[in-house]
C-alpha atoms as a PDB file:
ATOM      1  CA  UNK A   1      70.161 -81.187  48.262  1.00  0.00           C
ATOM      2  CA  UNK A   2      66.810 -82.474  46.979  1.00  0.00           C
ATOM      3  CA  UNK A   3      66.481 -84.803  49.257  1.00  0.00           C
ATOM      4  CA  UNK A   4      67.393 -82.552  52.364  1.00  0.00           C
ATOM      5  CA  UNK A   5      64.670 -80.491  50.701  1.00  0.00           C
ATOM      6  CA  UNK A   6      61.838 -83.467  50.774  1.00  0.00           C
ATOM      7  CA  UNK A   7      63.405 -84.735  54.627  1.00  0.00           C
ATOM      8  CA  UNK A   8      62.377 -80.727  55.836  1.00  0.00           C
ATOM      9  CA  UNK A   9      58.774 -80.744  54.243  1.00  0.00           C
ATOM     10  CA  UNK A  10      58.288 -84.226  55.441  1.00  0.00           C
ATOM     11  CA  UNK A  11      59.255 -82.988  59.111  1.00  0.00           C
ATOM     12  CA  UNK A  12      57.147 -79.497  58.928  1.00  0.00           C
ATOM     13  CA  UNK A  13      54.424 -81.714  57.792  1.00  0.00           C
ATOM     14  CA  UNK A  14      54.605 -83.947  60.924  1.00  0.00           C
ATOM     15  CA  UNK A  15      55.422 -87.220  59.153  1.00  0.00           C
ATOM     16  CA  UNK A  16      58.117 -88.437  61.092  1.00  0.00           C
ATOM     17  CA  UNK A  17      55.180 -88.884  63.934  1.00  0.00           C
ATOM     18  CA  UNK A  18      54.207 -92.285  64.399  1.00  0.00           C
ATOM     19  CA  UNK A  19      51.954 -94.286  66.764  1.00  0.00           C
ATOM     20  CA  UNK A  20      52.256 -95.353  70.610  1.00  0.00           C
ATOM     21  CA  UNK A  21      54.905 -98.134  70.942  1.00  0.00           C
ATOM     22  CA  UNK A  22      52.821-100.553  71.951  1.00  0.00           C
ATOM     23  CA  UNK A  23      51.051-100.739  68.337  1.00  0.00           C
ATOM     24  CA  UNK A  24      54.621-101.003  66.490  1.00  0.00           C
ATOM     25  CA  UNK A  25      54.253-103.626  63.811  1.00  0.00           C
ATOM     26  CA  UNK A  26      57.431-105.363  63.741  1.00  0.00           C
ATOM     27  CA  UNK A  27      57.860-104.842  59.636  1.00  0.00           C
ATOM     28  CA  UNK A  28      58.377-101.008  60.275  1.00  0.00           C
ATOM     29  CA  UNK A  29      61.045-101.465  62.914  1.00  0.00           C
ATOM     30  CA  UNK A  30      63.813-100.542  60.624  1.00  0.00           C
ATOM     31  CA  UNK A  31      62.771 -97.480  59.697  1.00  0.00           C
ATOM     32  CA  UNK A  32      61.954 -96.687  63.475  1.00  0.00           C
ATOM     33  CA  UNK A  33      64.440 -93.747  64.726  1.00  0.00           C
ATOM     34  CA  UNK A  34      63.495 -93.331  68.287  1.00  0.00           C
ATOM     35  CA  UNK A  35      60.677 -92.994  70.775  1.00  0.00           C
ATOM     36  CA  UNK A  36      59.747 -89.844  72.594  1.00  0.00           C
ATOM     37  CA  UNK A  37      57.258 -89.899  75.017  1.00  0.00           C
ATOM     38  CA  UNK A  38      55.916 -93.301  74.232  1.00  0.00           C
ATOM     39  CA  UNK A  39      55.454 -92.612  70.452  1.00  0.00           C
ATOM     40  CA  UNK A  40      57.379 -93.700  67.572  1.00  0.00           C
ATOM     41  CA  UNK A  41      59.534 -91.351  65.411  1.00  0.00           C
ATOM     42  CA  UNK A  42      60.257 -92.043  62.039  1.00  0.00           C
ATOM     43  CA  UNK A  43      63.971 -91.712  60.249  1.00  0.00           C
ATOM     44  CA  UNK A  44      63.016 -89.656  58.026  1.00  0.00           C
ATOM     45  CA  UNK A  45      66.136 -90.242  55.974  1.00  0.00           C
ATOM     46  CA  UNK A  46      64.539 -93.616  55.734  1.00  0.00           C
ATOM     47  CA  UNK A  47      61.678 -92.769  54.569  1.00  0.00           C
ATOM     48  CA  UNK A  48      62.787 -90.261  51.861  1.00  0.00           C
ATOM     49  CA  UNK A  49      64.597 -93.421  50.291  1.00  0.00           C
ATOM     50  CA  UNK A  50      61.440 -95.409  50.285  1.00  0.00           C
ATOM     51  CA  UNK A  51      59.645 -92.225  48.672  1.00  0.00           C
ATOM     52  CA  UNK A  52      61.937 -91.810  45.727  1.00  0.00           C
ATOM     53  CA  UNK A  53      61.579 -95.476  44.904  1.00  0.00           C
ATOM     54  CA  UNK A  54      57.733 -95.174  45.014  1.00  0.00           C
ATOM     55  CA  UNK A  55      58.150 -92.508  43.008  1.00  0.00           C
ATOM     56  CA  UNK A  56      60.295 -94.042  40.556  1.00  0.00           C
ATOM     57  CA  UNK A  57      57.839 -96.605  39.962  1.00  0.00           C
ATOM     58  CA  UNK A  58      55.191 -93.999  39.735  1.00  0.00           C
ATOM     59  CA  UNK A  59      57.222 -91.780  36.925  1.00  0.00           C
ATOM     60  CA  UNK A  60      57.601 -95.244  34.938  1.00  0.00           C
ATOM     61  CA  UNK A  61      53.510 -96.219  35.250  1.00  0.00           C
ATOM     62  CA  UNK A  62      53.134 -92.395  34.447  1.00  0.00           C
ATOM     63  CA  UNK A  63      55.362 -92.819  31.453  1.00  0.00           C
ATOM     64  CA  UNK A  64      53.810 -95.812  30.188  1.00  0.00           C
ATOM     65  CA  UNK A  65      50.135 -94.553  30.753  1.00  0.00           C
ATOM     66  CA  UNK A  66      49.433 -96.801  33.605  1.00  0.00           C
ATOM     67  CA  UNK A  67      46.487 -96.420  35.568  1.00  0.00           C
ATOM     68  CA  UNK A  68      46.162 -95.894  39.639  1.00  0.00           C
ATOM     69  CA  UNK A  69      43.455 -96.410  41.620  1.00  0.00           C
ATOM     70  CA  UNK A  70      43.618 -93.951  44.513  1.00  0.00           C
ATOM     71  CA  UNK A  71      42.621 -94.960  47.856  1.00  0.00           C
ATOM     72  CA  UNK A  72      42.268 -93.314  51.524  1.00  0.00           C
ATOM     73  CA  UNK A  73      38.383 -93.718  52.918  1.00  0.00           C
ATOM     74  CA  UNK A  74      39.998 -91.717  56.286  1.00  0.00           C
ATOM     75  CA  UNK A  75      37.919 -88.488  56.908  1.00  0.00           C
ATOM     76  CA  UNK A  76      41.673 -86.915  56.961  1.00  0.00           C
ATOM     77  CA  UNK A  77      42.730 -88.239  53.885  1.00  0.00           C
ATOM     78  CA  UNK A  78      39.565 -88.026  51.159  1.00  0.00           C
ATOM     79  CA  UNK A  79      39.056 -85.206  50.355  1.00  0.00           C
ATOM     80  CA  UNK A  80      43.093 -84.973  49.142  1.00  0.00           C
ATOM     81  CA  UNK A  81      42.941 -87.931  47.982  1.00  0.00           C
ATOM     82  CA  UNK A  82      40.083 -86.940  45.621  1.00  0.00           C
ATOM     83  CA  UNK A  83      41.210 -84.052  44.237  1.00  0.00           C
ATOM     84  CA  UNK A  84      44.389 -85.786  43.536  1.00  0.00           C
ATOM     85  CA  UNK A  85      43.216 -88.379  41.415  1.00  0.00           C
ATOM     86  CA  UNK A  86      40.747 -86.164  39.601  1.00  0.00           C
ATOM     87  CA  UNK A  87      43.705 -84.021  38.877  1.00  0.00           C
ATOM     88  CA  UNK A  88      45.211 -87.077  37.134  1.00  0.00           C
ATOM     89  CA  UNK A  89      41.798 -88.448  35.935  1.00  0.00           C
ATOM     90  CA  UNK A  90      42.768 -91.369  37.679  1.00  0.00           C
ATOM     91  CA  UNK A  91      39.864 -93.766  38.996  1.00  0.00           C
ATOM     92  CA  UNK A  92      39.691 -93.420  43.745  1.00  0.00           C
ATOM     93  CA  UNK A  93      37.798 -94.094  46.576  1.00  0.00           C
ATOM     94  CA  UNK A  94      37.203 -91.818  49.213  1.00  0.00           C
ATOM     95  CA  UNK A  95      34.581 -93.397  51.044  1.00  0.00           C
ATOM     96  CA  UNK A  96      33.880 -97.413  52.274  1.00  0.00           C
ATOM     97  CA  UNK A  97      35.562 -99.873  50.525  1.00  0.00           C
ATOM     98  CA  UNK A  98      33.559-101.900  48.567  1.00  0.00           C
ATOM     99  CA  UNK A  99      34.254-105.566  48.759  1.00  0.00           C
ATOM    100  CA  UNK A 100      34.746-107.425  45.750  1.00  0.00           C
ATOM    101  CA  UNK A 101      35.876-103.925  43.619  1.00  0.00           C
ATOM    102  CA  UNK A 102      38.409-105.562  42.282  1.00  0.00           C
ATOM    103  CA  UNK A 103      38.092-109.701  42.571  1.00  0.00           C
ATOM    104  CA  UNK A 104      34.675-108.939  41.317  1.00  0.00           C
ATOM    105  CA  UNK A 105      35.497-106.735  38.759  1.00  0.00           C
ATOM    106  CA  UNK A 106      33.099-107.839  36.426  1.00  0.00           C
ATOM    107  CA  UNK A 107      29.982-107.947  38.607  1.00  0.00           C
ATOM    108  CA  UNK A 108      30.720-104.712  40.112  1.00  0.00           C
ATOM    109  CA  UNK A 109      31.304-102.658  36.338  1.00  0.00           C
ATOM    110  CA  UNK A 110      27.520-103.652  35.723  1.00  0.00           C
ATOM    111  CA  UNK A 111      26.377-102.271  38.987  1.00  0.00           C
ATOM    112  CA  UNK A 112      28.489 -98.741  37.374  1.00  0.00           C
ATOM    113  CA  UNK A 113      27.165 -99.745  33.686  1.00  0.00           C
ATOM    114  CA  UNK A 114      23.725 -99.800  35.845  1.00  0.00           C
ATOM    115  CA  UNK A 115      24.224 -96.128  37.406  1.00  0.00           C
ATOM    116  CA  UNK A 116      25.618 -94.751  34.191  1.00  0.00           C
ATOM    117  CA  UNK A 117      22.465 -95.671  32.054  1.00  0.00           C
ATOM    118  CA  UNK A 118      20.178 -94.282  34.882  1.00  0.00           C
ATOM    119  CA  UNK A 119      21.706 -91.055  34.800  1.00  0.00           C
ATOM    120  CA  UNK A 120      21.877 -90.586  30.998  1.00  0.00           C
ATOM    121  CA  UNK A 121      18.306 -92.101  30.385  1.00  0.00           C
ATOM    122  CA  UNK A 122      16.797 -89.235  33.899  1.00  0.00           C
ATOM    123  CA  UNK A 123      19.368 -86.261  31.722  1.00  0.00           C
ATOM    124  CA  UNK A 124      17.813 -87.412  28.297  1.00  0.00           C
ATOM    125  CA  UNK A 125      14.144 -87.137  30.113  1.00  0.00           C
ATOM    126  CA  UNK A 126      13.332 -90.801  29.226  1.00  0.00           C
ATOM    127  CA  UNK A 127      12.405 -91.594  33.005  1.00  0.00           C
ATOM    128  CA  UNK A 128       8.786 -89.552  32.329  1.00  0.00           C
ATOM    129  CA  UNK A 129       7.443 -92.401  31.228  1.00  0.00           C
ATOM    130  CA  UNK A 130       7.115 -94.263  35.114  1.00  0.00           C
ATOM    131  CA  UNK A 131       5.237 -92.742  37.877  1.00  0.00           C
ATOM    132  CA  UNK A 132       6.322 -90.200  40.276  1.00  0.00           C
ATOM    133  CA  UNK A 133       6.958 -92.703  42.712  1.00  0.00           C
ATOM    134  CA  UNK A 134       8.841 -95.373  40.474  1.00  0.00           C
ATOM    135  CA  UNK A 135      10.813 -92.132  39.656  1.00  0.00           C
ATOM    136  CA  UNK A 136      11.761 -90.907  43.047  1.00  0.00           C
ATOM    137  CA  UNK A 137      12.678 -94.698  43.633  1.00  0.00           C
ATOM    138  CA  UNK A 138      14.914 -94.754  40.497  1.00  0.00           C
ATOM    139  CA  UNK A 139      16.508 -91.229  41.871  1.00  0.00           C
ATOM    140  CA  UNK A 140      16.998 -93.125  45.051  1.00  0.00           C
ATOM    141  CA  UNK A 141      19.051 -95.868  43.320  1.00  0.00           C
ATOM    142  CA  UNK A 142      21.202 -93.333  41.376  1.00  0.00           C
ATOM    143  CA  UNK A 143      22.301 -91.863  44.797  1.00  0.00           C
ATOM    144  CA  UNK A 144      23.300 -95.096  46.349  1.00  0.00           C
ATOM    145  CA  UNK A 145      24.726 -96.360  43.288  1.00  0.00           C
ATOM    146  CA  UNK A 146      26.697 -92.706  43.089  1.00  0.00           C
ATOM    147  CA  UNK A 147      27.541 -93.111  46.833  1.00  0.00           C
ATOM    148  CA  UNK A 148      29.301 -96.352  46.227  1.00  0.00           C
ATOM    149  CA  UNK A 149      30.666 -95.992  42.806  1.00  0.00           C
ATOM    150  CA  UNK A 150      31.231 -92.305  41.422  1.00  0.00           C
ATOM    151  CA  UNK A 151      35.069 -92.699  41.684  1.00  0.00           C
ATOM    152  CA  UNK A 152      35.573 -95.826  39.932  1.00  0.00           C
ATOM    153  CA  UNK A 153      33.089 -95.202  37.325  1.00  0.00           C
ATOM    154  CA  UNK A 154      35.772 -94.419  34.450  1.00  0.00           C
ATOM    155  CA  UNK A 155      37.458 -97.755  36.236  1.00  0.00           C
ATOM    156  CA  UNK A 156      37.283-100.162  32.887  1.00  0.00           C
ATOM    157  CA  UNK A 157      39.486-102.437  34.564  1.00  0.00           C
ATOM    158  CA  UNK A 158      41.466-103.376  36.787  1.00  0.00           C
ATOM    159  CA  UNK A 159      44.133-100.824  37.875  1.00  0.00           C
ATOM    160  CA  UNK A 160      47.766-101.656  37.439  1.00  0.00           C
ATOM    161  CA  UNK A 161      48.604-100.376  40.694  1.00  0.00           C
ATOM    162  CA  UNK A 162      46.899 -99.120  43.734  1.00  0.00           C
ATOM    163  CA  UNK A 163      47.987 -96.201  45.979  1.00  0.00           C
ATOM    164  CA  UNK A 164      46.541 -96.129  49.694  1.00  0.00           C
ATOM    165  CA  UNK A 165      46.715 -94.155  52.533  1.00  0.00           C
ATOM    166  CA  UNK A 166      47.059 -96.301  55.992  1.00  0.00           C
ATOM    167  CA  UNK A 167      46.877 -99.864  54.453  1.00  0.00           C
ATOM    168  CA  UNK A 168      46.198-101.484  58.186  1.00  0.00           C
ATOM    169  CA  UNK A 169      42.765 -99.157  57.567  1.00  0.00           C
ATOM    170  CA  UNK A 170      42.349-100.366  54.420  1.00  0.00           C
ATOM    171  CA  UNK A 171      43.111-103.825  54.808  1.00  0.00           C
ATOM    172  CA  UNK A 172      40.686-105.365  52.533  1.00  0.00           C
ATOM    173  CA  UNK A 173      41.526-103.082  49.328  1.00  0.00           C
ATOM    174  CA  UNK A 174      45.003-104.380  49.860  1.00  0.00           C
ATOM    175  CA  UNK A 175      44.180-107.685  50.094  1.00  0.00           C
ATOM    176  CA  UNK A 176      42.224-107.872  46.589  1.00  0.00           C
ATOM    177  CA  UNK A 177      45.155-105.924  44.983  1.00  0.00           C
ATOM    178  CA  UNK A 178      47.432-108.715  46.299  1.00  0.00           C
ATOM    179  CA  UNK A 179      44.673-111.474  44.908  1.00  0.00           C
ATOM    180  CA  UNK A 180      45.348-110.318  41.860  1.00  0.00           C
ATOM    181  CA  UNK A 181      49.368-108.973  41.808  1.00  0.00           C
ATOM    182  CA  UNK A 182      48.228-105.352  41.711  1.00  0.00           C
ATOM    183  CA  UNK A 183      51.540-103.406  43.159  1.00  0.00           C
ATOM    184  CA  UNK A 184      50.444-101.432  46.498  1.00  0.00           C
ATOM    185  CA  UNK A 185      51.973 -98.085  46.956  1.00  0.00           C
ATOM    186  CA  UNK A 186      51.295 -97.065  50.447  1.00  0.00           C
ATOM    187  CA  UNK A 187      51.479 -94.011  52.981  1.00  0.00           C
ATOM    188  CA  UNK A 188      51.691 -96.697  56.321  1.00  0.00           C
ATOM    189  CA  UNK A 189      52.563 -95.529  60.104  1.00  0.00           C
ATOM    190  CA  UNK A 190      53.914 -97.507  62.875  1.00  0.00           C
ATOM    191  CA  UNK A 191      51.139-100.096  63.386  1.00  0.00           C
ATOM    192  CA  UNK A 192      50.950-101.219  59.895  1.00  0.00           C
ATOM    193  CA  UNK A 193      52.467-104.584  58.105  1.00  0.00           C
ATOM    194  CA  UNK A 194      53.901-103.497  55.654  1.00  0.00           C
ATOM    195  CA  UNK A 195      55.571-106.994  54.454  1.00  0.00           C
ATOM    196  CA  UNK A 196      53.530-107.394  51.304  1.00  0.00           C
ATOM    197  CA  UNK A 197      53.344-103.915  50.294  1.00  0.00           C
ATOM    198  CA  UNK A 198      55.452-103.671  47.048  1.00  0.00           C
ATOM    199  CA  UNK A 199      56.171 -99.443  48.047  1.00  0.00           C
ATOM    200  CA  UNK A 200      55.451 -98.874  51.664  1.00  0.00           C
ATOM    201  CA  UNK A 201      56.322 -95.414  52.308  1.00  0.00           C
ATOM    202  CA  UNK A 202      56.594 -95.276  56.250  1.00  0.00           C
ATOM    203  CA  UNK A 203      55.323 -92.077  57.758  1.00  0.00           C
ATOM    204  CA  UNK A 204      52.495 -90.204  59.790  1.00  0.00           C
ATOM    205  CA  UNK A 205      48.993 -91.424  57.720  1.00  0.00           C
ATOM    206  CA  UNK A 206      47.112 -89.586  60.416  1.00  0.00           C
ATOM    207  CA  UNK A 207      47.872 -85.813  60.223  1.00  0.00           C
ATOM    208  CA  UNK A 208      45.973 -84.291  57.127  1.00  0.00           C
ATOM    209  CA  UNK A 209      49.211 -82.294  56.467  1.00  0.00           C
ATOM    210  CA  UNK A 210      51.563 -85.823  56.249  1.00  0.00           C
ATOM    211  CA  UNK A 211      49.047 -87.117  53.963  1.00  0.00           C
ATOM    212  CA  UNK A 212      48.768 -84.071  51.745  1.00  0.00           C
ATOM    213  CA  UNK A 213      52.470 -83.890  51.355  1.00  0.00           C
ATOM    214  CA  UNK A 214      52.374 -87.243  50.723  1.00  0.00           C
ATOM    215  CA  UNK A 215      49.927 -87.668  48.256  1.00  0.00           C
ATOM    216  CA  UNK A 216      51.302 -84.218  46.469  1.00  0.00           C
ATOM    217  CA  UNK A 217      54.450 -86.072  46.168  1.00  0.00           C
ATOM    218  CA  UNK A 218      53.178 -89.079  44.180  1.00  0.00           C
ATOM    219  CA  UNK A 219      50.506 -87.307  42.300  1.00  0.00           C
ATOM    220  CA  UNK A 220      52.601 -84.407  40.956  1.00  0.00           C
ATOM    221  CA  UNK A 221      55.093 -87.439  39.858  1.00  0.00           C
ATOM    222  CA  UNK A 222      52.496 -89.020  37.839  1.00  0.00           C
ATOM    223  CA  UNK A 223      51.720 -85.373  36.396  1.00  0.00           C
ATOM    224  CA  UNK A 224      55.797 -84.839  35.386  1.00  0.00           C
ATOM    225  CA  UNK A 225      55.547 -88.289  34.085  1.00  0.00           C
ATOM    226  CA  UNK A 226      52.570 -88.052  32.018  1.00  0.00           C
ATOM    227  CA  UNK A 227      53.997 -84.797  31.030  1.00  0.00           C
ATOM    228  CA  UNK A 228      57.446 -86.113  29.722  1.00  0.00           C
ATOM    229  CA  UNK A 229      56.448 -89.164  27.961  1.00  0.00           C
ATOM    230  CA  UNK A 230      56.693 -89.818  24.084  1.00  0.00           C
ATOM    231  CA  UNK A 231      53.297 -88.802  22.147  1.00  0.00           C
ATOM    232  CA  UNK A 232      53.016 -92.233  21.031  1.00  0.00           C
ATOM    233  CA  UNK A 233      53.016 -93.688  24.782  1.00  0.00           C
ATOM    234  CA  UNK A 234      50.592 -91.465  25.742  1.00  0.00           C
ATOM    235  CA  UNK A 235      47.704 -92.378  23.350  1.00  0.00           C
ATOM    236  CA  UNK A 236      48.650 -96.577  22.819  1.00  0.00           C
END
C-alpha cells in the first residue's frame, strides 16, 4: 500500500518523464518502461525500489548522525534543494560547483575560515580602522566569498555522503565524491550514467515538481531518522 502510495505521487509529480531516446544512457535501460512520442518513460515500480533503498541508507546515516552534503546548482532544483538541507542543517550547494570542494578540502575551509573572520571582524566594527575604499573592497570579498561558499560554511569536513540532483549536470561534484569513496545518492533521468552512483534513483530531474517530491522524500527520511535515534547517537 505504501508503495502504491509513493508510485501515484511520483506519477502526479511527472517523474516517470524522461529524456528524448536518443540521449538514453545505456546504465538506465533497465529501469526504462516504454517510449511515447520519442521520450523515455520510467517504471515507476522501478524506481520506487531504488527510492526505498536510498532511503534506507539515508534513515541509517540519519540514525548515526551522518552528514550530507546537498547538491542541485539547476535553477529548478536550488531553491528546494536549499531549504531542504537548511531544514536538516545539513551543509549544500545551490549554485556553481566549486572545483576542488572536496579533494581540496583543506585549501578550500581557509578560503570559508577567510569569509567567516571578515564577517565577524565588519559585525564587531573592527573594519573602521582601513579606509573607505579598503572597506568597500573587503565588503566586496565577503560577497564573492559568500557567493561561493555560504552553504558549505558549517562543512568541517568532508561529508559522508553526497545527495545530487541530475549527476550528468553535476558531473564534477560526483567525481570528487568518488575520489574520495563518498556514497552518491542521486535523482538521475534518462541521459545519465548512473554506473558508479552507489543510490541512483532514476526519474524526471527536470520538472521542479519531480525534484521536490524527490528531495521531500530523502530529506523528511533524514528528519524521521534523526528523530528516532538513541540520545547518545545523536550527540557522539
Amino acid at each position: 500500500m505504501e508503495a502504491k502510495k509513493s508510485i501515484d505521487s511520483m506519477f502526479g509529480a511527472g517523474a516517470h518523464f524522461g529524456l528524448g531516446r536518443s540521449r538514453r544512457h545505456p546504465t538506465v535501460v533497465p529501469y526504462i518502461f516504454g517510449t511515447k512520442n520519442s521520450t523515455d518513460i520510467f517504471d515507476l515500480e522501478k524506481t520506487e525500489e531504488l527510492l526505498s533503498k536510498a532511503k534506507e541508507f539515508v534513515n541509517k546515516l540519519a540514525t548515526e548522525g551522518k552528514l550530507i552534503l546537498f547538491v542541485g546548482g539547476k535553477k529548478e532544483s536550488s531553491f528546494a534543494l536549499k531549504q531542504a538541507a537548511q531544514s536538516l542543517n545539513m551543509p549544500y550547494v545551490d549554485g556553481r560547483w566549486i572545483g576542488g570542494t572536496i579533494t581540496n578540502f583543506g585549501q578550500v575551509r581557509k578560503r570559508i575560515d577567510r569569509y567567516e573572520k571578515l564577517v565577524s571582524d565588519r559585525e564587531k566594527g573592527e573594519l573602521a580602522k582601513y579606509t573607505k575604499r579598503e572597506r568597500m573592497l573587503i565588503d566586496k570579498e565577503i560577497a564573492s566569498l559568500e557567493k561561493m561558499f555560504l552553504g558549505i560554511v558549517s562543512l568541517k569536513k568532508t561529508p559522508d555522503a553526497m545527495f545530487v540532483i541530475d549527476p550528468r549536470h553535476e558531473k564534477s561534484a560526483v567525481k570528487e565524491a568518488a575520489d574520495f569513496n563518498i556514497p552518491v545518492i542521486a535523482l538521475a533521468s534518462s541521459d545519465c550514467d548512473i554506473g558508479k552512483i552507489a543510490y541512483p534513483i532514476v526519474g524526471n530531474d527536470a520538472a521542479k515538481a519531480s525534484i521536490q517530491f524527490f528531495i521531500g522524500e530523502i530529506s523528511s527520511t533524514y528528519q524521521k531518522g534523526k528523530s528516532a535515534a538513541p540520545v547518545a547517537e545523536k550527540t557522539a
